[in-house]
N, C-alpha and C. Protein backbone atom coordinates (compact mmCIF):
# COMPACT_ATOMS: atom_id res chain seq x y z
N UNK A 1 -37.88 -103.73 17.16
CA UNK A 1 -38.55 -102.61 16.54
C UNK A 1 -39.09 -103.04 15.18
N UNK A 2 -40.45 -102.72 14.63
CA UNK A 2 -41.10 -102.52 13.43
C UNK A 2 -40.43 -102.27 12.66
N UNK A 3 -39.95 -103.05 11.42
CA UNK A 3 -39.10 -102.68 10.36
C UNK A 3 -40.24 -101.62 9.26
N UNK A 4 -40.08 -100.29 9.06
CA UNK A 4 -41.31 -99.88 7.99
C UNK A 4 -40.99 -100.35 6.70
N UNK A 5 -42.22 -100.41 6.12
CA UNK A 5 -41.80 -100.89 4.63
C UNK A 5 -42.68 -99.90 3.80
N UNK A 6 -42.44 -99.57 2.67
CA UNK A 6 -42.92 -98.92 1.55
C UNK A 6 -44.33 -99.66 1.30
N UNK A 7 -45.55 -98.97 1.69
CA UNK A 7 -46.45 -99.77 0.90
C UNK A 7 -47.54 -98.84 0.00
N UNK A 8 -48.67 -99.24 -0.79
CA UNK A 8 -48.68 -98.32 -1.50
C UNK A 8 -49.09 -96.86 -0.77
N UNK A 9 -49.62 -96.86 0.41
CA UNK A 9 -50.26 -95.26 0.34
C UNK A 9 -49.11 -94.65 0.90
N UNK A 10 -47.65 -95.19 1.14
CA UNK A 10 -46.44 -94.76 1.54
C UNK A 10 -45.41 -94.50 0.57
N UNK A 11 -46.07 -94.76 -0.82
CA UNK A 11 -45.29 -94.59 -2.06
C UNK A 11 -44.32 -93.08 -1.51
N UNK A 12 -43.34 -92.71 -1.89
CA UNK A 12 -42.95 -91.69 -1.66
C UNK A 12 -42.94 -90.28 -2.42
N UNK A 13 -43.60 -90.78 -3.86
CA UNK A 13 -44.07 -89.77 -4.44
C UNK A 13 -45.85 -89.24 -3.99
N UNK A 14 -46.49 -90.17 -3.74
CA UNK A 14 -47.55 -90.29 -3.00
C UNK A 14 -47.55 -89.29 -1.51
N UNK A 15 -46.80 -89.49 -0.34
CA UNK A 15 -46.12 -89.09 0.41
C UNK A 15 -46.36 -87.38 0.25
N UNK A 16 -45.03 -87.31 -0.30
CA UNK A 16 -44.69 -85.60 -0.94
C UNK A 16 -46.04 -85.13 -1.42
N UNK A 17 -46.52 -85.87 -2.21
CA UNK A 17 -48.16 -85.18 -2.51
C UNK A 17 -48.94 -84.84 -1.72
N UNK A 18 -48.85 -85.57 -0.99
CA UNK A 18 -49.86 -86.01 0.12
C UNK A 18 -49.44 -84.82 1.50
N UNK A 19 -48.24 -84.21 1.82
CA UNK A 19 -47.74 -83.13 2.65
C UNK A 19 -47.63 -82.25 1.60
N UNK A 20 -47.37 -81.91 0.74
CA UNK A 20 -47.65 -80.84 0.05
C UNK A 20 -48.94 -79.97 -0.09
N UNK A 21 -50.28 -81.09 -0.35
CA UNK A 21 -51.38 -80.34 -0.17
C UNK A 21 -51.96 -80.08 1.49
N UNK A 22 -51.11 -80.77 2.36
CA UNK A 22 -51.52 -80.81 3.46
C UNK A 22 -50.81 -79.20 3.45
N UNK A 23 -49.74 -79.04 3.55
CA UNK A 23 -48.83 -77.64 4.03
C UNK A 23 -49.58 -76.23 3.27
N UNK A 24 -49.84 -76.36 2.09
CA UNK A 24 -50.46 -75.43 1.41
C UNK A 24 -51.78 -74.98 1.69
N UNK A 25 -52.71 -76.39 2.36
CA UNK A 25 -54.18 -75.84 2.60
C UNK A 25 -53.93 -74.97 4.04
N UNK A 26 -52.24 -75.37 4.83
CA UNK A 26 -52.41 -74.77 6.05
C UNK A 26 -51.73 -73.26 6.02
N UNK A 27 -51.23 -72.77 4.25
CA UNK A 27 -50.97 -71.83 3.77
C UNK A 27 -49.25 -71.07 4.16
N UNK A 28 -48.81 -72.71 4.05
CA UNK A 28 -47.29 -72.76 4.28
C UNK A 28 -47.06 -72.86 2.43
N UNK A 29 -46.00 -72.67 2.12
CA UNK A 29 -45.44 -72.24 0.81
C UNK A 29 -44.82 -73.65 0.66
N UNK A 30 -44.91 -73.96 -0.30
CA UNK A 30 -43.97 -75.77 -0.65
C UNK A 30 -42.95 -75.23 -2.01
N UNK A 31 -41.84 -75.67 -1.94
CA UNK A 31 -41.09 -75.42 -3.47
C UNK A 31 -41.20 -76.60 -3.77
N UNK A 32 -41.56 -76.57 -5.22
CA UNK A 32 -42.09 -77.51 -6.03
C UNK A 32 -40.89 -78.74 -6.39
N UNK A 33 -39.69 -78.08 -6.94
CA UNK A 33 -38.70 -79.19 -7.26
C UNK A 33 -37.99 -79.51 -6.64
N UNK A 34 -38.31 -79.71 -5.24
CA UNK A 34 -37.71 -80.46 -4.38
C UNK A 34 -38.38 -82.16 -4.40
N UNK A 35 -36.79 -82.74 -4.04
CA UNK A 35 -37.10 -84.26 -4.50
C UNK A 35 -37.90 -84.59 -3.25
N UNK A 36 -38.57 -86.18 -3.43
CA UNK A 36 -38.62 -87.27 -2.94
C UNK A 36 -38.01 -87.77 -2.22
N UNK A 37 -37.48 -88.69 -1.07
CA UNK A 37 -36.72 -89.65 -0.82
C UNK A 37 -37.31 -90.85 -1.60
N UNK A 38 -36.43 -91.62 -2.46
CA UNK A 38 -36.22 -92.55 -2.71
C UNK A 38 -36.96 -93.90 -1.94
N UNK A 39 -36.12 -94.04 -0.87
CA UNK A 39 -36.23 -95.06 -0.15
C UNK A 39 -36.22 -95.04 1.29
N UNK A 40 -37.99 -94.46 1.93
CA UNK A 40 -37.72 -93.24 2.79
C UNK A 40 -37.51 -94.03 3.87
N UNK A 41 -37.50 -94.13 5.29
CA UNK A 41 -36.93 -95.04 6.45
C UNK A 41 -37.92 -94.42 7.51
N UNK A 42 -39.05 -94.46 7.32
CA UNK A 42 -39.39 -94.31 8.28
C UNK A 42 -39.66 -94.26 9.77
N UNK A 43 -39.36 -93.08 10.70
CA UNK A 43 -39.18 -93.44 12.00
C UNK A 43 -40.68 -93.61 12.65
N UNK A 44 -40.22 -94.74 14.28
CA UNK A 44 -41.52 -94.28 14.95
C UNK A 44 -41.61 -93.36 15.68
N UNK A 45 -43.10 -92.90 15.90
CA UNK A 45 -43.30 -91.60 16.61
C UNK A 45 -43.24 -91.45 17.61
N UNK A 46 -42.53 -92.04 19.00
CA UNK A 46 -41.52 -91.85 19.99
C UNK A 46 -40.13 -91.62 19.91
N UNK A 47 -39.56 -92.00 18.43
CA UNK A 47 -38.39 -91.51 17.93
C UNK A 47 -38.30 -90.05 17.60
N UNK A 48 -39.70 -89.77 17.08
CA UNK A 48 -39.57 -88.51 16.21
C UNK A 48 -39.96 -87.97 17.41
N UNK A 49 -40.33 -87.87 18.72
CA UNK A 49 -41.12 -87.51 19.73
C UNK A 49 -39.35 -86.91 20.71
N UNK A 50 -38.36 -88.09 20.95
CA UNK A 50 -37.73 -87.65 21.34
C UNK A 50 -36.41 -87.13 20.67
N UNK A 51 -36.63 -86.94 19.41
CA UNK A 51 -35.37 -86.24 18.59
C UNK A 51 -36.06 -84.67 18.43
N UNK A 52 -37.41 -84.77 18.45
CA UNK A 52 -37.99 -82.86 18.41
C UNK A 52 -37.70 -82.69 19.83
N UNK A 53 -37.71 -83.23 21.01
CA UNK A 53 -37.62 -82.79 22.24
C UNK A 53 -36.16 -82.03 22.44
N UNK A 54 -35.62 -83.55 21.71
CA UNK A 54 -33.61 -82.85 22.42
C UNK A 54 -33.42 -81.70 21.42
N UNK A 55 -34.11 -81.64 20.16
CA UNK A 55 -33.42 -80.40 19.25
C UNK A 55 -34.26 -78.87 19.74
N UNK A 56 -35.32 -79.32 20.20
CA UNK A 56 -36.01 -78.22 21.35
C UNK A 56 -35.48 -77.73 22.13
N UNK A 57 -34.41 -78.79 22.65
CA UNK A 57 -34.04 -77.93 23.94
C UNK A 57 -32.45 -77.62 23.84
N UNK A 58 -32.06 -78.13 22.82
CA UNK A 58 -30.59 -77.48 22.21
C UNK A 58 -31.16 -76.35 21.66
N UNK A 59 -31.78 -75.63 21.04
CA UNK A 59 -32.16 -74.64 20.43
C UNK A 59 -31.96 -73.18 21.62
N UNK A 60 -32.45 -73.94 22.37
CA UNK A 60 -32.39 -73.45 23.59
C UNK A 60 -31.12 -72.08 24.00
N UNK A 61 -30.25 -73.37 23.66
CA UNK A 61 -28.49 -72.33 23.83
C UNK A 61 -28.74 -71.20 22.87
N UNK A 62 -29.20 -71.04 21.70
CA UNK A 62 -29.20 -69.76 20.61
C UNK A 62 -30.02 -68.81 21.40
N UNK A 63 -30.81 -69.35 22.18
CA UNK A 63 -31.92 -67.83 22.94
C UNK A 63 -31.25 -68.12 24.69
N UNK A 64 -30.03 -68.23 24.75
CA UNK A 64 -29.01 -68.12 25.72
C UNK A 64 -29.50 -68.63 27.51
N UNK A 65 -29.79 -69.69 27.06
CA UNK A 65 -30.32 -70.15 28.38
C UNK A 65 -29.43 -71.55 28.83
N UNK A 66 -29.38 -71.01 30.20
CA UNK A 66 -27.84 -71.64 30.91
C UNK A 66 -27.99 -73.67 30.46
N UNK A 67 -26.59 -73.41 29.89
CA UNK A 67 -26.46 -74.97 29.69
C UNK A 67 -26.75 -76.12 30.83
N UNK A 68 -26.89 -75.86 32.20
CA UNK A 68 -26.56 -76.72 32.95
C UNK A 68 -28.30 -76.85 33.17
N UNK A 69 -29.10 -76.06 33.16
CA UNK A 69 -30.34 -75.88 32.95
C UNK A 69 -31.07 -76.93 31.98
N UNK A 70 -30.39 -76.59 30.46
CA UNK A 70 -30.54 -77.46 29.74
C UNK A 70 -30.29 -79.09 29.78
N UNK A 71 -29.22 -79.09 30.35
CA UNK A 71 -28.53 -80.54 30.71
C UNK A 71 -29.56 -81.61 31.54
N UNK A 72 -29.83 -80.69 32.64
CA UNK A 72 -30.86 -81.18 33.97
C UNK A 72 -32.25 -81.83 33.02
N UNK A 73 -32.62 -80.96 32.55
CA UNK A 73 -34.30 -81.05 32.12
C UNK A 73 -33.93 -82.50 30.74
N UNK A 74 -32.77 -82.57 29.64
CA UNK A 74 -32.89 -83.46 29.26
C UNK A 74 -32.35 -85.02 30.22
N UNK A 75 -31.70 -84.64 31.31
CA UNK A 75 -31.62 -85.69 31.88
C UNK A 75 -32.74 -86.26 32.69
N UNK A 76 -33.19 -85.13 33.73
CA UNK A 76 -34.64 -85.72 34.32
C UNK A 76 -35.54 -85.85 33.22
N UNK A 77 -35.74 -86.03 32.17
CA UNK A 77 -36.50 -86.71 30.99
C UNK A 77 -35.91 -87.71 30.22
N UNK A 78 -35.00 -87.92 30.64
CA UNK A 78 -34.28 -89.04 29.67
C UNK A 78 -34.28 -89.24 28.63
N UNK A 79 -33.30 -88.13 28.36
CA UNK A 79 -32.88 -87.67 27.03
C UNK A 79 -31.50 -87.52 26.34
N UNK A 80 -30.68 -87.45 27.61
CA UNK A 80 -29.23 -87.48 27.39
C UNK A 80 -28.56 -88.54 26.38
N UNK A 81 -29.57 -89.89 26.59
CA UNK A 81 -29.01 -90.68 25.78
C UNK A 81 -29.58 -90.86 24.16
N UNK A 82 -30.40 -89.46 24.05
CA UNK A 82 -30.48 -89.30 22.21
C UNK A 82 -29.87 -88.35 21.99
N UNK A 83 -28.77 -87.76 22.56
CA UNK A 83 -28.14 -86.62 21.89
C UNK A 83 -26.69 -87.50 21.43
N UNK A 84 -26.77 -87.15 19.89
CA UNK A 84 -25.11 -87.74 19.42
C UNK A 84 -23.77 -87.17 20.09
N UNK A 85 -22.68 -87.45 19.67
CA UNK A 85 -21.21 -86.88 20.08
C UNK A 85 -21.40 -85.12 20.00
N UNK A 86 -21.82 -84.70 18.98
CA UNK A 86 -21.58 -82.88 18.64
C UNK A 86 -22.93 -82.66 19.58
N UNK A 87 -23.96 -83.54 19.73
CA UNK A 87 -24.45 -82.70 20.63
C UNK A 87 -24.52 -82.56 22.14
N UNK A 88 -23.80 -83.76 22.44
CA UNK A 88 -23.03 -83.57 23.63
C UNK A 88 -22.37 -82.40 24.04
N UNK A 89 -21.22 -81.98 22.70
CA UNK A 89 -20.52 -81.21 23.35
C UNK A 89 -20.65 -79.93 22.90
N UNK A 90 -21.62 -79.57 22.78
CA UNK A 90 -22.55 -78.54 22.48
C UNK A 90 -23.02 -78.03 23.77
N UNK A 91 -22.97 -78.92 24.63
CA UNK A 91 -23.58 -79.01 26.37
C UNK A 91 -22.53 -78.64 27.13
N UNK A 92 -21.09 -78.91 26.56
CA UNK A 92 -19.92 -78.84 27.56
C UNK A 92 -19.31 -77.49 27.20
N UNK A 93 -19.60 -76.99 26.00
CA UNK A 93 -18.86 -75.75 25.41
C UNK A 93 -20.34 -74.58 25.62
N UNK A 94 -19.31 -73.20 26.08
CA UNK A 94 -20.54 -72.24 26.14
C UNK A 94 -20.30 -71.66 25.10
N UNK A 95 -21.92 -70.97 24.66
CA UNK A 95 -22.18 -70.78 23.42
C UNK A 95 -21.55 -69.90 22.36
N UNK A 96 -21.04 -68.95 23.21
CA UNK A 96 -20.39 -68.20 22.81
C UNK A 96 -19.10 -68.50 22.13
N UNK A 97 -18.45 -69.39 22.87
CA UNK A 97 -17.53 -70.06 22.22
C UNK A 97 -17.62 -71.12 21.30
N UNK A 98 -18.87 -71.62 20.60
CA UNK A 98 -18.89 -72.13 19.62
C UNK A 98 -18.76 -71.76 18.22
N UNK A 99 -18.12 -72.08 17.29
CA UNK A 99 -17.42 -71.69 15.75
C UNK A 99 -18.95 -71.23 15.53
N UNK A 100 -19.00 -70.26 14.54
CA UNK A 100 -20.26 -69.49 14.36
C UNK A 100 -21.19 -70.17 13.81
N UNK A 101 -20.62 -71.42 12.70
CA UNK A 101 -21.21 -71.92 11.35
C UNK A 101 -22.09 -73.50 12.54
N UNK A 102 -21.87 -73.53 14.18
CA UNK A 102 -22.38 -74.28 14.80
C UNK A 102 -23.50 -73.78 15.44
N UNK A 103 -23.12 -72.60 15.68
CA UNK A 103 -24.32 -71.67 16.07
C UNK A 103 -25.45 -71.19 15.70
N UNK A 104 -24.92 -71.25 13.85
CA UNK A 104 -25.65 -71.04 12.61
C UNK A 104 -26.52 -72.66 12.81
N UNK A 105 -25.72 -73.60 12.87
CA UNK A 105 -26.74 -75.19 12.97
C UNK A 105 -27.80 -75.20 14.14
N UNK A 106 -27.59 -74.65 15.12
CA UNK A 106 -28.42 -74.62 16.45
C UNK A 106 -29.28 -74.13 16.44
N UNK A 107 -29.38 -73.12 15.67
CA UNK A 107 -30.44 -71.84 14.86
C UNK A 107 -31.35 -72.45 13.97
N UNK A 108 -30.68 -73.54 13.55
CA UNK A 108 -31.52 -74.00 12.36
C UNK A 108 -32.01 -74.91 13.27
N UNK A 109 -32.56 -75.36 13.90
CA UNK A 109 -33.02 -76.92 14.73
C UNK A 109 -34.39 -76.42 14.51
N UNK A 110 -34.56 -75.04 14.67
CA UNK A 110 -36.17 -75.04 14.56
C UNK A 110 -36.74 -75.82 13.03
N UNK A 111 -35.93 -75.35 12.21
CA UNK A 111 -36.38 -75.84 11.09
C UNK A 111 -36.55 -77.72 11.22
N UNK A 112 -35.75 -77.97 11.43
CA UNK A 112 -35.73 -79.69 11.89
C UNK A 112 -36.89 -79.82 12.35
N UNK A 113 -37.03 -79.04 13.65
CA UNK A 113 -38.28 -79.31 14.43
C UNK A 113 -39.51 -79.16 13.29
């Protein structure tokens, strides 16, 4: 894999500038003093392609649609093998029975996305 490196039009203050006026001309709201990354790590866009897919379809469980459903579609896409340990068992536990403050995280994936 492509190691990314910082170069200048990837500066990371550059960056933030650079999605900031993008988000605002599309009349999304930016808070201003939010940092930078430092030393950002850029992924490639089959990474970022299949980490929005699996958090797509974990999201899934919050608008209550049967886990085994879910399971199938990331497996016939081959996906099972980008979901970490918690989100594994996110797949094995029904939703209902998940601690609330996980349910509260599952909720948030859109934002990720």
């Amino acid at each position: 894999m492509k190691k990314n490196v910082v170069s200048k039009e990837n500066k990371p203050e550059k960056v933030k500038d650079r999605n900031t006026k993008q988000l605002r001309s599309s009349g999304i709201e930016v808070i201003e003093h939010l940092p930078y990354l430092d030393n950002p790590e850029f992924k490639e866009p089959k990474e970022i392609a299949r980490r929005t897919l699996v958090l797509k379809a974990l999201f899934q469980l919050h608008l209550q649609a049967p886990r085994e459903i879910i399971k199938k579609w990331l497996e016939e896409n081959g996906l099972l093998t980008s979901l970490n340990v918690k989100e594994l068992k996110y797949l094995q536990t029904e939703y209902s029975e998940l601690p609330e403050q996980t349910q509260t995280d599952i909720y948030w994936f859109v934002e990720a996305i």
